[in-house]
N, C-alpha and C. Protein backbone atom coordinates (compact mmCIF):
# COMPACT_ATOMS: atom_id res chain seq x y z
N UNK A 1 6.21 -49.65 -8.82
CA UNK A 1 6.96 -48.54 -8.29
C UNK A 1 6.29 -47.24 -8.72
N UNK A 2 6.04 -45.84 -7.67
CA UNK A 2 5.26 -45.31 -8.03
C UNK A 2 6.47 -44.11 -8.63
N UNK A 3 6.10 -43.40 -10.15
CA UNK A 3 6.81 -42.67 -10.40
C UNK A 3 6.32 -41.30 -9.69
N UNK A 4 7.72 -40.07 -9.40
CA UNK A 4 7.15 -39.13 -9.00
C UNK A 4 6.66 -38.00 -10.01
N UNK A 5 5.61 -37.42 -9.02
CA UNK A 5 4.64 -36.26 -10.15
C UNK A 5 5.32 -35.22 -10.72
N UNK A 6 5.67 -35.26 -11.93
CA UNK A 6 6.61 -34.10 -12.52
C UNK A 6 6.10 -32.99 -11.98
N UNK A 7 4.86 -32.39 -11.42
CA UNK A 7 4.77 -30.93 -11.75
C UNK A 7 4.83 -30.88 -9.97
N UNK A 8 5.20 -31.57 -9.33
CA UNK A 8 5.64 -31.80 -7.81
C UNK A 8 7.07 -31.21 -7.81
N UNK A 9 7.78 -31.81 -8.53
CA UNK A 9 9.56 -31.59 -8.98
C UNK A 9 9.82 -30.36 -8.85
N UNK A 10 11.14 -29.66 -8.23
CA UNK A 10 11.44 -29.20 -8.64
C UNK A 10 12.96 -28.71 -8.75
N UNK A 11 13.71 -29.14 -9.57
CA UNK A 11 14.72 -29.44 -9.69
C UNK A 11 15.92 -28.07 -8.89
N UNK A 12 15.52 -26.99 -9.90
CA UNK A 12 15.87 -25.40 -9.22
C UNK A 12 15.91 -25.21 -7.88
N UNK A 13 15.00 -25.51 -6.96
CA UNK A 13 14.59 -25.64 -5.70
C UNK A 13 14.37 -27.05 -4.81
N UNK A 14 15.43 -27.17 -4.58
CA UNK A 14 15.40 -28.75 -3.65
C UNK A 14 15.26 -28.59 -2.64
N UNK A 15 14.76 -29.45 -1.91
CA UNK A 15 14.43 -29.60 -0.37
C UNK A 15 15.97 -29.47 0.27
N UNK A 16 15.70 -28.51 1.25
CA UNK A 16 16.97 -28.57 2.24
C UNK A 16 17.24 -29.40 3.43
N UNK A 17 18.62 -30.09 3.19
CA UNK A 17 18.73 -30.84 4.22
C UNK A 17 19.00 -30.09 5.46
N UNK A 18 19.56 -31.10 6.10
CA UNK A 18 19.84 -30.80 7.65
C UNK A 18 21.61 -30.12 7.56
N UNK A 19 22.40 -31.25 6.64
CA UNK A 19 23.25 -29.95 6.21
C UNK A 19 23.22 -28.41 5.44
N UNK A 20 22.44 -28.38 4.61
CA UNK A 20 22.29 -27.41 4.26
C UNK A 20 21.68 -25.96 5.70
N UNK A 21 20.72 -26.51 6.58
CA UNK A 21 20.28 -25.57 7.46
C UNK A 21 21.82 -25.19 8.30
N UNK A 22 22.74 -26.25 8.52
CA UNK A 22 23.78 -26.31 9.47
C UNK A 22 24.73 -25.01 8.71
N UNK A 23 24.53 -24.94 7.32
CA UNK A 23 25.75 -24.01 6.58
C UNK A 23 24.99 -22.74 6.54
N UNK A 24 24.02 -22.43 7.04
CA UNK A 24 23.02 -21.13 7.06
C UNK A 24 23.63 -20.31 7.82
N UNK A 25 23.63 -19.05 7.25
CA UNK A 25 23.95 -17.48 8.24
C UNK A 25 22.63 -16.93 8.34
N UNK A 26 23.02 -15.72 9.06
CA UNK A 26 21.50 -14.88 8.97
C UNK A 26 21.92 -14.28 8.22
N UNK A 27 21.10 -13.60 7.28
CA UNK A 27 21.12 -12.48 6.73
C UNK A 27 21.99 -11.28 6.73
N UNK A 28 21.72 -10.74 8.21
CA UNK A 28 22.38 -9.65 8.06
C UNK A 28 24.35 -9.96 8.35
N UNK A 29 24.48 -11.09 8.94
CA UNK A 29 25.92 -11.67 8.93
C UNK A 29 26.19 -11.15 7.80
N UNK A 30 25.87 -12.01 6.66
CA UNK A 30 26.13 -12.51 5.23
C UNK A 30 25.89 -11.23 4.27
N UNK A 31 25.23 -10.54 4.34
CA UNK A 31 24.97 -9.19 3.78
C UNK A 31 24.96 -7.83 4.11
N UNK A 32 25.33 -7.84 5.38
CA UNK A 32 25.99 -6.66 6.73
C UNK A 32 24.54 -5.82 6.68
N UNK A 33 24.15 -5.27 7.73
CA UNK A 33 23.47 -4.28 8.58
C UNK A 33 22.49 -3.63 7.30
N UNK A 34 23.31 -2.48 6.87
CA UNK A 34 22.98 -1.62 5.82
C UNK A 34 22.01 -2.24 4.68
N UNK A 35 22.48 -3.04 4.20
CA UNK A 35 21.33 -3.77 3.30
C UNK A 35 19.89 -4.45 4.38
N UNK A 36 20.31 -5.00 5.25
CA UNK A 36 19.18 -5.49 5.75
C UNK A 36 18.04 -4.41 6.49
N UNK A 37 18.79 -3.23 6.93
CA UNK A 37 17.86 -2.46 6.93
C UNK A 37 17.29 -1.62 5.77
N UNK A 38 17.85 -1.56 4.68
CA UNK A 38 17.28 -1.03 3.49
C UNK A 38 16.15 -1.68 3.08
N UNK A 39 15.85 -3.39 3.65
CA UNK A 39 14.80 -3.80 3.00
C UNK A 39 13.35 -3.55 4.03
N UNK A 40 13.50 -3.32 5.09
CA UNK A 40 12.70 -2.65 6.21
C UNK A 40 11.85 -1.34 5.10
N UNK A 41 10.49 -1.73 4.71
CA UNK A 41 9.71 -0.38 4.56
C UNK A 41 8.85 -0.38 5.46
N UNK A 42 8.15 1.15 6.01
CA UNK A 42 7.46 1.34 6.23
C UNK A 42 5.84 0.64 5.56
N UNK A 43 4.91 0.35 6.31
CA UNK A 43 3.30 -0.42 5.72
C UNK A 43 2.65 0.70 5.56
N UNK A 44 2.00 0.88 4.87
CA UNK A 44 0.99 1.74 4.16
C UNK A 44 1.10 2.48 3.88
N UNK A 45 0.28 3.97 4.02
CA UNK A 45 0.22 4.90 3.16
C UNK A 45 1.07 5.93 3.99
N UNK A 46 2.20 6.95 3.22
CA UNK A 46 3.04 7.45 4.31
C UNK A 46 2.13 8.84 4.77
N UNK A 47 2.24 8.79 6.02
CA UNK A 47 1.94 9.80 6.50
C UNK A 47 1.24 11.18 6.12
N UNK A 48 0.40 11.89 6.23
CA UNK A 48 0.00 13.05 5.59
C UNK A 48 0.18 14.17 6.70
N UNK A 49 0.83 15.55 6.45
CA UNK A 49 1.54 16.52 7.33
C UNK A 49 -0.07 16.73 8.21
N UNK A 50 -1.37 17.19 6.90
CA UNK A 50 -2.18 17.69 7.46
C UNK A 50 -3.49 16.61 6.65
N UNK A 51 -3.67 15.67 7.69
CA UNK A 51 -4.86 14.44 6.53
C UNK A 51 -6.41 15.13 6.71
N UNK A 52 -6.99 14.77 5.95
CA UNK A 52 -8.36 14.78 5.86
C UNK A 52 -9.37 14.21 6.77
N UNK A 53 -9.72 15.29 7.21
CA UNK A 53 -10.68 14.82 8.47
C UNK A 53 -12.17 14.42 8.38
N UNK A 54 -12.71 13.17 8.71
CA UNK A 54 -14.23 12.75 8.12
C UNK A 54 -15.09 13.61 9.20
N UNK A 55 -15.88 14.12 7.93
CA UNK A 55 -17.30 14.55 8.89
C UNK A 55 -18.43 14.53 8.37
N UNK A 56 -19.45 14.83 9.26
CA UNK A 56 -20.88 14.68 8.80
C UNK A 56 -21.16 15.81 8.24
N UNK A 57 -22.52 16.02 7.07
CA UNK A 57 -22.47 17.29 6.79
C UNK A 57 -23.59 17.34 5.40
N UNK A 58 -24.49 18.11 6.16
CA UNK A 58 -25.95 17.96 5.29
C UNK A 58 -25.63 18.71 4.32
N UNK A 59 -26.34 18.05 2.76
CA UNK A 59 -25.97 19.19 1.67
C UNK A 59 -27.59 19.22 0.83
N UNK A 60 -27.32 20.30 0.34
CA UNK A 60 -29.02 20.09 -0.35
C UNK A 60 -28.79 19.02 -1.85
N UNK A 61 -29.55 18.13 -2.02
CA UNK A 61 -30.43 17.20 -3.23
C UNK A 61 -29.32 17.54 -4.20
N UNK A 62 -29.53 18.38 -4.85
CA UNK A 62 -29.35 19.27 -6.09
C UNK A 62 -27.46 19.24 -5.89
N UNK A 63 -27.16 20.07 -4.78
CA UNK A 63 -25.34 20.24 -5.10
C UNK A 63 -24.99 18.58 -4.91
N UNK A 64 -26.24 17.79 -4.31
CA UNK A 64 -24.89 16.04 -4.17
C UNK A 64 -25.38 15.67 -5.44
N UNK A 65 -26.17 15.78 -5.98
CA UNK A 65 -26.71 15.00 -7.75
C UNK A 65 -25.67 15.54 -8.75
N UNK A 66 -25.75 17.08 -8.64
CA UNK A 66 -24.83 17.79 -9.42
C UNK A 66 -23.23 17.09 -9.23
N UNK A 67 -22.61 16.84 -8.35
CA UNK A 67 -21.23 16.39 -7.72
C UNK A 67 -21.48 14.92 -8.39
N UNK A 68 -22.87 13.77 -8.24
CA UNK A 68 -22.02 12.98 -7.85
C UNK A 68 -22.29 12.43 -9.90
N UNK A 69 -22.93 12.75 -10.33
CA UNK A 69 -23.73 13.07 -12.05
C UNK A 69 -22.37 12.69 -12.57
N UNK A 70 -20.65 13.78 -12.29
CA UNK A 70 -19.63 13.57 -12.85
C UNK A 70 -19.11 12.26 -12.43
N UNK A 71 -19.78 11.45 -12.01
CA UNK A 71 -18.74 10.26 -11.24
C UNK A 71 -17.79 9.83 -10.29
N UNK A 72 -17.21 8.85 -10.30
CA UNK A 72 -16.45 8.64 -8.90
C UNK A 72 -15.52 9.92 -8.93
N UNK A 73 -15.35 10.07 -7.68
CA UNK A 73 -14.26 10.79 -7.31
C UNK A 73 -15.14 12.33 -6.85
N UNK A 74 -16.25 12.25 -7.05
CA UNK A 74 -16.90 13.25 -6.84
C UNK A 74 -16.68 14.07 -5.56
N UNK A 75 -16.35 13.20 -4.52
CA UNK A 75 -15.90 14.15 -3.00
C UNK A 75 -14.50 14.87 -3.31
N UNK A 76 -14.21 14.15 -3.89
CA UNK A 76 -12.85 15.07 -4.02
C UNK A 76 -12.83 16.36 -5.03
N UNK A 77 -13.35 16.36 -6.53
CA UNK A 77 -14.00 17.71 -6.58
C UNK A 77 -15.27 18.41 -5.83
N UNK A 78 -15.81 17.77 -4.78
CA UNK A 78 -16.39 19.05 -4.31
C UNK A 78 -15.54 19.59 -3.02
N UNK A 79 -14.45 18.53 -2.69
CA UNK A 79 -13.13 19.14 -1.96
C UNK A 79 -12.43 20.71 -2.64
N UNK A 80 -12.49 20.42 -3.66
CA UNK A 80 -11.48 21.19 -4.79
C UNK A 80 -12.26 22.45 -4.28
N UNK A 81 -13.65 22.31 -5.11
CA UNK A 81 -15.04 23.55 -5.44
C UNK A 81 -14.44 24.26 -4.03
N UNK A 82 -14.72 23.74 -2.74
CA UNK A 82 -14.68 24.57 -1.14
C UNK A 82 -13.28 24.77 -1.37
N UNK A 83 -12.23 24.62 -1.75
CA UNK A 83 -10.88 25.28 -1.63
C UNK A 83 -10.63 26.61 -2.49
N UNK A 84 -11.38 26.02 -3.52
CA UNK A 84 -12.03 27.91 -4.85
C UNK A 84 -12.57 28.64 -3.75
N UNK A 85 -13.38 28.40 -3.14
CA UNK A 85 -14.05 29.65 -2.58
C UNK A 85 -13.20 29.90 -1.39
N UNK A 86 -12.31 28.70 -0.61
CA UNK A 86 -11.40 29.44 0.61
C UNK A 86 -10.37 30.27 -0.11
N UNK A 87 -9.81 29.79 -1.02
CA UNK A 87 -8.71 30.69 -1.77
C UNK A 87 -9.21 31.88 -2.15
N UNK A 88 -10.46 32.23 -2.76
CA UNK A 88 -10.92 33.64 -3.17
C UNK A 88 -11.47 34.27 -1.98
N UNK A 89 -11.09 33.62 -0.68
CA UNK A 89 -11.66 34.95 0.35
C UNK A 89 -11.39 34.42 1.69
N UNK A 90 -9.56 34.99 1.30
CA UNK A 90 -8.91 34.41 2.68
C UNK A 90 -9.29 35.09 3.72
N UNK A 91 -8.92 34.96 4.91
CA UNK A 91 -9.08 35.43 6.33
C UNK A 91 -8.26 35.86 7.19
């Protein structure tokens, strides 16, 4: 007789019968509207009012070595650097 594989088992979680599917609600029956749409999130990253637009854009040797020397994240302070100079000489 073959014994069954303990780490197969699991006692907490038993297979559901055919009665058990028969005593099933949906969700939102059983827990009304409001909760079931609370668990509805939005996927990814939310929205940005005004996002960052990719572009091409030649720079000399020297300012990308200098930028990239500090390490990752380097586009984003030389984002910063061009917002110093739009802020000191608005239009």
């Amino acid at each position: 007789m073959n014994t069954p594989d303990p780490f197969k088992m699991d006692d907490e979680n038993p297979e559901l019968t055919a009665e058990d599917f028969a005593r099933m609600k949906p969700a939102r029956e059983v827990l009304g509207d409001a909760w079931v749409d609370a668990q509805k999130r939005a996927r990814g990253r939310p929205r940005l009012e005004e996002p960052k637009e990719k572009v091409t854009l030649r720079l000399d040797a020297d300012i990308l070595r200098f930028f990239r020397a500090s390490g990752g994240g380097w586009q984003t302070r030389l984002n910063d650097a061009l917002r110093g100079v739009v802020s000191e000489n608005p239009r």
